[in-house]
N, C-alpha and C. Protein backbone atom coordinates (compact mmCIF):
# COMPACT_ATOMS: atom_id res chain seq x y z
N UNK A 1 0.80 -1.14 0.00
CA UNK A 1 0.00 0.00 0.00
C UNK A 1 0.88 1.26 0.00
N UNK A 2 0.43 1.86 -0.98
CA UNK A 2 1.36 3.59 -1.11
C UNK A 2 0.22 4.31 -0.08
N UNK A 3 1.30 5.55 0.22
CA UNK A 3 0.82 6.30 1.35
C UNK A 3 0.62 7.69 0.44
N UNK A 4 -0.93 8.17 0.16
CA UNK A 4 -1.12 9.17 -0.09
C UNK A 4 -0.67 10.60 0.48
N UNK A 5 0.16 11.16 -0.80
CA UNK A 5 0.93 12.34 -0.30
C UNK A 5 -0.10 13.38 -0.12
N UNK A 6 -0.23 14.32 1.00
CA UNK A 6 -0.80 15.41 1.10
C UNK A 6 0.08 16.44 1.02
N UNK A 7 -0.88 17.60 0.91
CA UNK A 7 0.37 19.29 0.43
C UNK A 7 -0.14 19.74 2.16
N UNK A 8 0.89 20.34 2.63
CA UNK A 8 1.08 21.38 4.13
C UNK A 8 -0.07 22.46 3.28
N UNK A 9 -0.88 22.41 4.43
CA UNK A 9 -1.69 23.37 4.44
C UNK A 9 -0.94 24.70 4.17
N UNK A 10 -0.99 25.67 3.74
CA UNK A 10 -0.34 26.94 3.82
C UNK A 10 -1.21 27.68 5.31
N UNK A 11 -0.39 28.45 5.80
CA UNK A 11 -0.87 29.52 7.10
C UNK A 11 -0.58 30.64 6.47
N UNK A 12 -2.23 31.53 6.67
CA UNK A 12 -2.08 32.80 6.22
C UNK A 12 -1.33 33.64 7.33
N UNK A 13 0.12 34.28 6.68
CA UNK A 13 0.60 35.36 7.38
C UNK A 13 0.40 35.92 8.68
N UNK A 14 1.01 35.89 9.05
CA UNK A 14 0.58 36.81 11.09
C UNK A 14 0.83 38.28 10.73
N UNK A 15 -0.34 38.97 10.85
CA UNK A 15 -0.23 40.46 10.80
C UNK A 15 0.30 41.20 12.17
N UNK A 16 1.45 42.07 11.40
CA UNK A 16 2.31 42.57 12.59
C UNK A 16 1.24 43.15 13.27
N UNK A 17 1.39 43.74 14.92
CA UNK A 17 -0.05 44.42 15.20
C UNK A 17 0.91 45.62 15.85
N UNK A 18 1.77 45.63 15.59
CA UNK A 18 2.37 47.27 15.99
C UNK A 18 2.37 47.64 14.19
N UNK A 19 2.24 47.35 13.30
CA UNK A 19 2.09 48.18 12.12
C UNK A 19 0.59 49.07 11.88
N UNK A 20 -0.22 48.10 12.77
CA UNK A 20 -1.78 48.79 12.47
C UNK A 20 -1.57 49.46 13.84
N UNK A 21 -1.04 49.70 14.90
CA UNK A 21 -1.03 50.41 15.82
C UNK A 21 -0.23 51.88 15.86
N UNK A 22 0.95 51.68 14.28
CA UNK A 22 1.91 52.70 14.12
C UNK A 22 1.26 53.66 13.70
N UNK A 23 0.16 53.22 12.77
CA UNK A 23 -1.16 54.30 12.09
C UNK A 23 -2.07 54.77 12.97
N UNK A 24 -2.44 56.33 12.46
CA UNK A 24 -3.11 56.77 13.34
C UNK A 24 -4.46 56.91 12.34
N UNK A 25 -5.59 56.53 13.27
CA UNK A 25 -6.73 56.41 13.12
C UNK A 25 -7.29 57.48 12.07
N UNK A 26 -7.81 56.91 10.84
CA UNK A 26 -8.00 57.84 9.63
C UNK A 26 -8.71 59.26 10.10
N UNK A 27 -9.55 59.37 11.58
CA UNK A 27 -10.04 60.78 11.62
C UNK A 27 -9.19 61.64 12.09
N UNK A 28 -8.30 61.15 12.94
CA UNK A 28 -6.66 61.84 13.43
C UNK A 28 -5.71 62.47 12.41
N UNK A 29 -6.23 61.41 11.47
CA UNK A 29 -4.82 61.72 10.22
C UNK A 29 -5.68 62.83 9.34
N UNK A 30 -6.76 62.74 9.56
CA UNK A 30 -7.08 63.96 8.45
C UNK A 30 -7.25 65.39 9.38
N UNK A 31 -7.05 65.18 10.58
CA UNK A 31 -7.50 66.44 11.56
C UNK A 31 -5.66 66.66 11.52
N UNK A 32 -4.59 65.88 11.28
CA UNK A 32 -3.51 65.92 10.88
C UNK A 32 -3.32 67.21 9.63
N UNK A 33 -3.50 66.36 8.81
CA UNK A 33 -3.01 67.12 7.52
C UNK A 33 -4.22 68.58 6.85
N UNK A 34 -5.41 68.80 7.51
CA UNK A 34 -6.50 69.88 7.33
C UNK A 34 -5.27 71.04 8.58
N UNK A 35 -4.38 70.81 9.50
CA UNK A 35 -3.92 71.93 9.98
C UNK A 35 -2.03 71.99 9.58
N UNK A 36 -1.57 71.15 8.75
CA UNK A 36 -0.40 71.20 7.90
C UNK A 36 -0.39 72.19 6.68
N UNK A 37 0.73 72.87 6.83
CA UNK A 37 0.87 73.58 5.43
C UNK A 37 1.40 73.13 4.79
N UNK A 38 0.83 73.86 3.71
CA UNK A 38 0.99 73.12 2.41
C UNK A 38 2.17 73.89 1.56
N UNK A 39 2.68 73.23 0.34
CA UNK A 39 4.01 74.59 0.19
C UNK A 39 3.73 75.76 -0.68
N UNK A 40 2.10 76.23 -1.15
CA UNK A 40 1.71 77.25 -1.49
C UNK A 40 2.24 78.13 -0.52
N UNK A 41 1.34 77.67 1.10
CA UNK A 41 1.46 78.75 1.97
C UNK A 41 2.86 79.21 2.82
N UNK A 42 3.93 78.08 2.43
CA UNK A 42 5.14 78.45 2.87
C UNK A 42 6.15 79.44 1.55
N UNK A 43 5.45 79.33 0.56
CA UNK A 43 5.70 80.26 -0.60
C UNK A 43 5.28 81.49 -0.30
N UNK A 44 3.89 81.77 0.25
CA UNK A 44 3.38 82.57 0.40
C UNK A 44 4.13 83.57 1.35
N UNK A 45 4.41 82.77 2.57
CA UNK A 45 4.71 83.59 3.70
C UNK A 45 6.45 83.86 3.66
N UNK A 46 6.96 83.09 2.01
CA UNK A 46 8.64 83.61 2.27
C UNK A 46 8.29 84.73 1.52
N UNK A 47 7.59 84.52 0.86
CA UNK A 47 7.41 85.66 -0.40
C UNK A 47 6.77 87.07 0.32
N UNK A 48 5.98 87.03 1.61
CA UNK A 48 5.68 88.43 2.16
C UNK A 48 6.69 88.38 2.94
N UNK A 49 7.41 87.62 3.82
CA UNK A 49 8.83 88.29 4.42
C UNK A 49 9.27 88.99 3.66
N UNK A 50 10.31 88.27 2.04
CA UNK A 50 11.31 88.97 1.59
C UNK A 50 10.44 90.00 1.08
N UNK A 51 9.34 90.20 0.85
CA UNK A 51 8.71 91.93 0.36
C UNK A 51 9.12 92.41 1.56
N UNK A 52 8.74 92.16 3.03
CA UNK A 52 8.77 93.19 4.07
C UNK A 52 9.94 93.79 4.20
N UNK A 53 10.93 92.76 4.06
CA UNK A 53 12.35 93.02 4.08
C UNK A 53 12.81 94.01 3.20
N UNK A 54 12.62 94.48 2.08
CA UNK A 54 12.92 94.96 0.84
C UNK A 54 12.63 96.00 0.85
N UNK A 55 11.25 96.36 1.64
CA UNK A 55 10.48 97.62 1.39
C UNK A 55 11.47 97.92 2.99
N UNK A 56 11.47 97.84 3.97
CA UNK A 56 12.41 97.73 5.40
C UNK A 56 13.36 98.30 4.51
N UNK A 57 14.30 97.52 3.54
CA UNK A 57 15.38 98.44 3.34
C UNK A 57 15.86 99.70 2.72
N UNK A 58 14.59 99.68 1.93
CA UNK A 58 13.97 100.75 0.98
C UNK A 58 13.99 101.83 1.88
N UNK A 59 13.04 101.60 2.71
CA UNK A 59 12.88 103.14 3.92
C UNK A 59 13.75 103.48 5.04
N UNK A 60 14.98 102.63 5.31
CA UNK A 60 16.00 102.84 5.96
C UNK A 60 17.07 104.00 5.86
N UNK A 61 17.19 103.94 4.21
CA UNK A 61 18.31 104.40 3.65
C UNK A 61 18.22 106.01 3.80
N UNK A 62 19.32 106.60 3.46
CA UNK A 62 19.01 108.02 3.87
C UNK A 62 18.96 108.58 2.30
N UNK A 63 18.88 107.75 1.24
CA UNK A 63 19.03 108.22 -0.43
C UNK A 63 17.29 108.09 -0.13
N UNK A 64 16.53 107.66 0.07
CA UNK A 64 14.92 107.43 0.13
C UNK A 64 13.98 108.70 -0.61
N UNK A 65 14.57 109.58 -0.32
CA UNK A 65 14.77 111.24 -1.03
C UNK A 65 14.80 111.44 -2.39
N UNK A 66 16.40 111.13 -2.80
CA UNK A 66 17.35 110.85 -3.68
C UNK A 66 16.27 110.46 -4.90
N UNK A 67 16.62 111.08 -6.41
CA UNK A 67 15.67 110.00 -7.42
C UNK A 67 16.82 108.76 -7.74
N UNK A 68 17.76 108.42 -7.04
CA UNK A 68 18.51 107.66 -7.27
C UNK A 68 19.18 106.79 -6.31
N UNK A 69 19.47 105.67 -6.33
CA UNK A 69 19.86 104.62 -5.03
C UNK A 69 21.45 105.05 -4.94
N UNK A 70 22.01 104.95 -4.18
CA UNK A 70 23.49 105.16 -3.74
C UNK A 70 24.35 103.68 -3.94
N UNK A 71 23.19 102.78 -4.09
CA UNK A 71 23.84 101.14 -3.66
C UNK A 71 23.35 100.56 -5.45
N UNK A 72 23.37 101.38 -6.02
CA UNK A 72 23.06 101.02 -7.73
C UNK A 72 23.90 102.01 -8.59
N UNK A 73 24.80 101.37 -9.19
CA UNK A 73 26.14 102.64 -9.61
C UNK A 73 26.11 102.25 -11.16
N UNK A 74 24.86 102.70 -11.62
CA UNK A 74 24.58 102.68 -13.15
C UNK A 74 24.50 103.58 -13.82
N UNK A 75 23.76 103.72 -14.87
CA UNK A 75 23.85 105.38 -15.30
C UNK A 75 22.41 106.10 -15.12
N UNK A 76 21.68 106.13 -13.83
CA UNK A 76 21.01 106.18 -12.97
C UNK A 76 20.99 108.23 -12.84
N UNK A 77 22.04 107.97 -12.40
CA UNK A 77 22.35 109.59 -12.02
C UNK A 77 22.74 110.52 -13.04
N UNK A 78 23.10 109.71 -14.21
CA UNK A 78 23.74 110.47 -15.00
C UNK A 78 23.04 110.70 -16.05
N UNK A 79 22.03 110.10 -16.32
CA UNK A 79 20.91 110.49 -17.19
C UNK A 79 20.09 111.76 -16.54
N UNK A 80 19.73 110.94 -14.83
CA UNK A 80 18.95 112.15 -14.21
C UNK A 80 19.17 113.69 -14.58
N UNK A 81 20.82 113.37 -14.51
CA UNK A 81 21.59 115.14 -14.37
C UNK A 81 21.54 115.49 -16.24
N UNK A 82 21.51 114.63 -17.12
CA UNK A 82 21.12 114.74 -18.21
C UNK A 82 19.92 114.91 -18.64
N UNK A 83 18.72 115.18 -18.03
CA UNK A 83 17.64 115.08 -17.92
C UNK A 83 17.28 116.73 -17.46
N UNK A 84 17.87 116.81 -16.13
CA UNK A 84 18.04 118.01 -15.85
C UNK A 84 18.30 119.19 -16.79
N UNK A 85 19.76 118.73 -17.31
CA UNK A 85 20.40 119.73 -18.12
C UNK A 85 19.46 120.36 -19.24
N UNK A 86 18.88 118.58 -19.82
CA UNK A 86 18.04 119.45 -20.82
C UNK A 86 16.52 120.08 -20.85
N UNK A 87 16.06 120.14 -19.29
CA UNK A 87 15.52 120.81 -19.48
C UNK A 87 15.79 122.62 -18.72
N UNK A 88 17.23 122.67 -18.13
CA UNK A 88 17.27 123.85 -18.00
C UNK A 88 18.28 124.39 -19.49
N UNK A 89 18.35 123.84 -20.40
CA UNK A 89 19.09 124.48 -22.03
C UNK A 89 20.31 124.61 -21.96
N UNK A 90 20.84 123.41 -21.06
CA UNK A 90 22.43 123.71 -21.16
C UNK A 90 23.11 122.42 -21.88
N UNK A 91 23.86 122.42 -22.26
CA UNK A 91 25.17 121.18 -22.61
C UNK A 91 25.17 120.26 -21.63
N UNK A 92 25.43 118.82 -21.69
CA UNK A 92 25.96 117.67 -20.78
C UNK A 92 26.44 117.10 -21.49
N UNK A 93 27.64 116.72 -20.62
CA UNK A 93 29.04 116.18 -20.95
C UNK A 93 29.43 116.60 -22.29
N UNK A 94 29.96 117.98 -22.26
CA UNK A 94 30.40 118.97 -22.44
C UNK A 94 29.77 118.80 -24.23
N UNK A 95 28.93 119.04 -24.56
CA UNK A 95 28.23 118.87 -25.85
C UNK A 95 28.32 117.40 -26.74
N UNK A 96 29.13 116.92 -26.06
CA UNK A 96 29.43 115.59 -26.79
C UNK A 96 28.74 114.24 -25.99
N UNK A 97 28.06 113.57 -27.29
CA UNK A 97 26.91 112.57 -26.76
C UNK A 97 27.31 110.99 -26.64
N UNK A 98 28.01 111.03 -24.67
CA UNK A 98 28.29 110.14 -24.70
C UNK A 98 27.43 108.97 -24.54
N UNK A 99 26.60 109.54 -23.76
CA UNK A 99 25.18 108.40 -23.88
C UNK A 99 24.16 109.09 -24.57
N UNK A 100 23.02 107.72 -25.33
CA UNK A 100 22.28 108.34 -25.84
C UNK A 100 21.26 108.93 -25.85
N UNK A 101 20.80 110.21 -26.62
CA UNK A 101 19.96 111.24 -25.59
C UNK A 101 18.23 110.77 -25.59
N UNK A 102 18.25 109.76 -25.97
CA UNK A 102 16.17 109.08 -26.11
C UNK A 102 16.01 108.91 -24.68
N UNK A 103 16.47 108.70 -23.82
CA UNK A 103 15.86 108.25 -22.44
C UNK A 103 16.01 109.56 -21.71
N UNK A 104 17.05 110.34 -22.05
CA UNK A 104 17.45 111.44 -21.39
C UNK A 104 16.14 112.33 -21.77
N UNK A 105 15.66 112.48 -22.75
CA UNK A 105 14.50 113.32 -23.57
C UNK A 105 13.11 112.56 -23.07
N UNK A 106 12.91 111.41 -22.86
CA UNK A 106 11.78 111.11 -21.71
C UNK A 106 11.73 111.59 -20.63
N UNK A 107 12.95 110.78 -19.76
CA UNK A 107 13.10 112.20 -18.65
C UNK A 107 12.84 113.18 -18.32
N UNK A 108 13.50 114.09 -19.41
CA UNK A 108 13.21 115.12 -19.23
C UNK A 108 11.76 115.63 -19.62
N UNK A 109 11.45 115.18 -20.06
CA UNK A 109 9.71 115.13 -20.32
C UNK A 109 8.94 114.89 -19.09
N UNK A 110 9.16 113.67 -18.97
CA UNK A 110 8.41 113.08 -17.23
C UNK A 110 8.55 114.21 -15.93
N UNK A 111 9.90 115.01 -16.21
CA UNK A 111 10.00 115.61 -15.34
C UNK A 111 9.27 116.94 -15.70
N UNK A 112 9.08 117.50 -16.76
CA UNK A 112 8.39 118.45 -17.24
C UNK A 112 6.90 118.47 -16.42
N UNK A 113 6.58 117.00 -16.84
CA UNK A 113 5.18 116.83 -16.96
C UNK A 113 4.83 116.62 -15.17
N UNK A 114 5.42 116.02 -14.37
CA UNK A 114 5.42 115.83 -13.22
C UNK A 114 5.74 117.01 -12.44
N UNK A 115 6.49 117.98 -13.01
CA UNK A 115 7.73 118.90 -11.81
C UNK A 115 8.53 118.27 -11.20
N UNK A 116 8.99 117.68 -11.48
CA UNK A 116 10.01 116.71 -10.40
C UNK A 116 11.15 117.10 -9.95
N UNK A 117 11.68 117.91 -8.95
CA UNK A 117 13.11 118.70 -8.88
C UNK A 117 12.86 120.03 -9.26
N UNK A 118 11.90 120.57 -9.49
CA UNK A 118 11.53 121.88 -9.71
C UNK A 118 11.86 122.53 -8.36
């Protein structure tokens, strides 16, 4: 007589019970993440610092006055005073056009039209 082979039952898995204990209860987790920010609002709130900051340094300075920054060494000032010139009818840089006079001639317009330095 042969001895009928049987197959080992298989055993379903033992569920860890600190893995369902590591989770927190789905109404926890959403009372969780409804008071988490999100990275809109951490965009948001770098983005009104560095404005506060900016405008802070803006009104610090003692140029605030000035139509021109002291900490920007462009041709800023030198249009201004070209701007000036032409509208009180004099020469800048000594008749010879080292920069060119289209922005200087807005300027001096804007300032016409405004009074600006009057």
């Amino acid at each position: 007589m042969t001895a009928k082979r049987t197959r080992p039952q298989r055993q379903a898995p033992a569920r860890a019970s600190s893995a369902a204990s590591a989770r927190p209860a789905p109404s926890a987790r959403s009372a969780t993440a409804a008071t988490a920010w999100t990275d809109g609002r951490w965009a948001l709130a770098f983005g009104a610092l560095a404005a506060l900051l900016r405008i802070l340094f803006v009104l610090s300075g003692t140029d605030r006055t000035w139509p021109f920054t002291v900490y920007y060494e462009g041709d800023s000032e030198t249009f201004f005073r070209f701007a000036r010139a032409l509208l009180a009818g004099e020469l800048y840089d000594g008749g010879i056009p080292f920069h060119p006079p289209g922005f200087a001639f807005f300027l001096s317009g804007l300032h016409a039209l405004v009074g600006a330095g009057a």
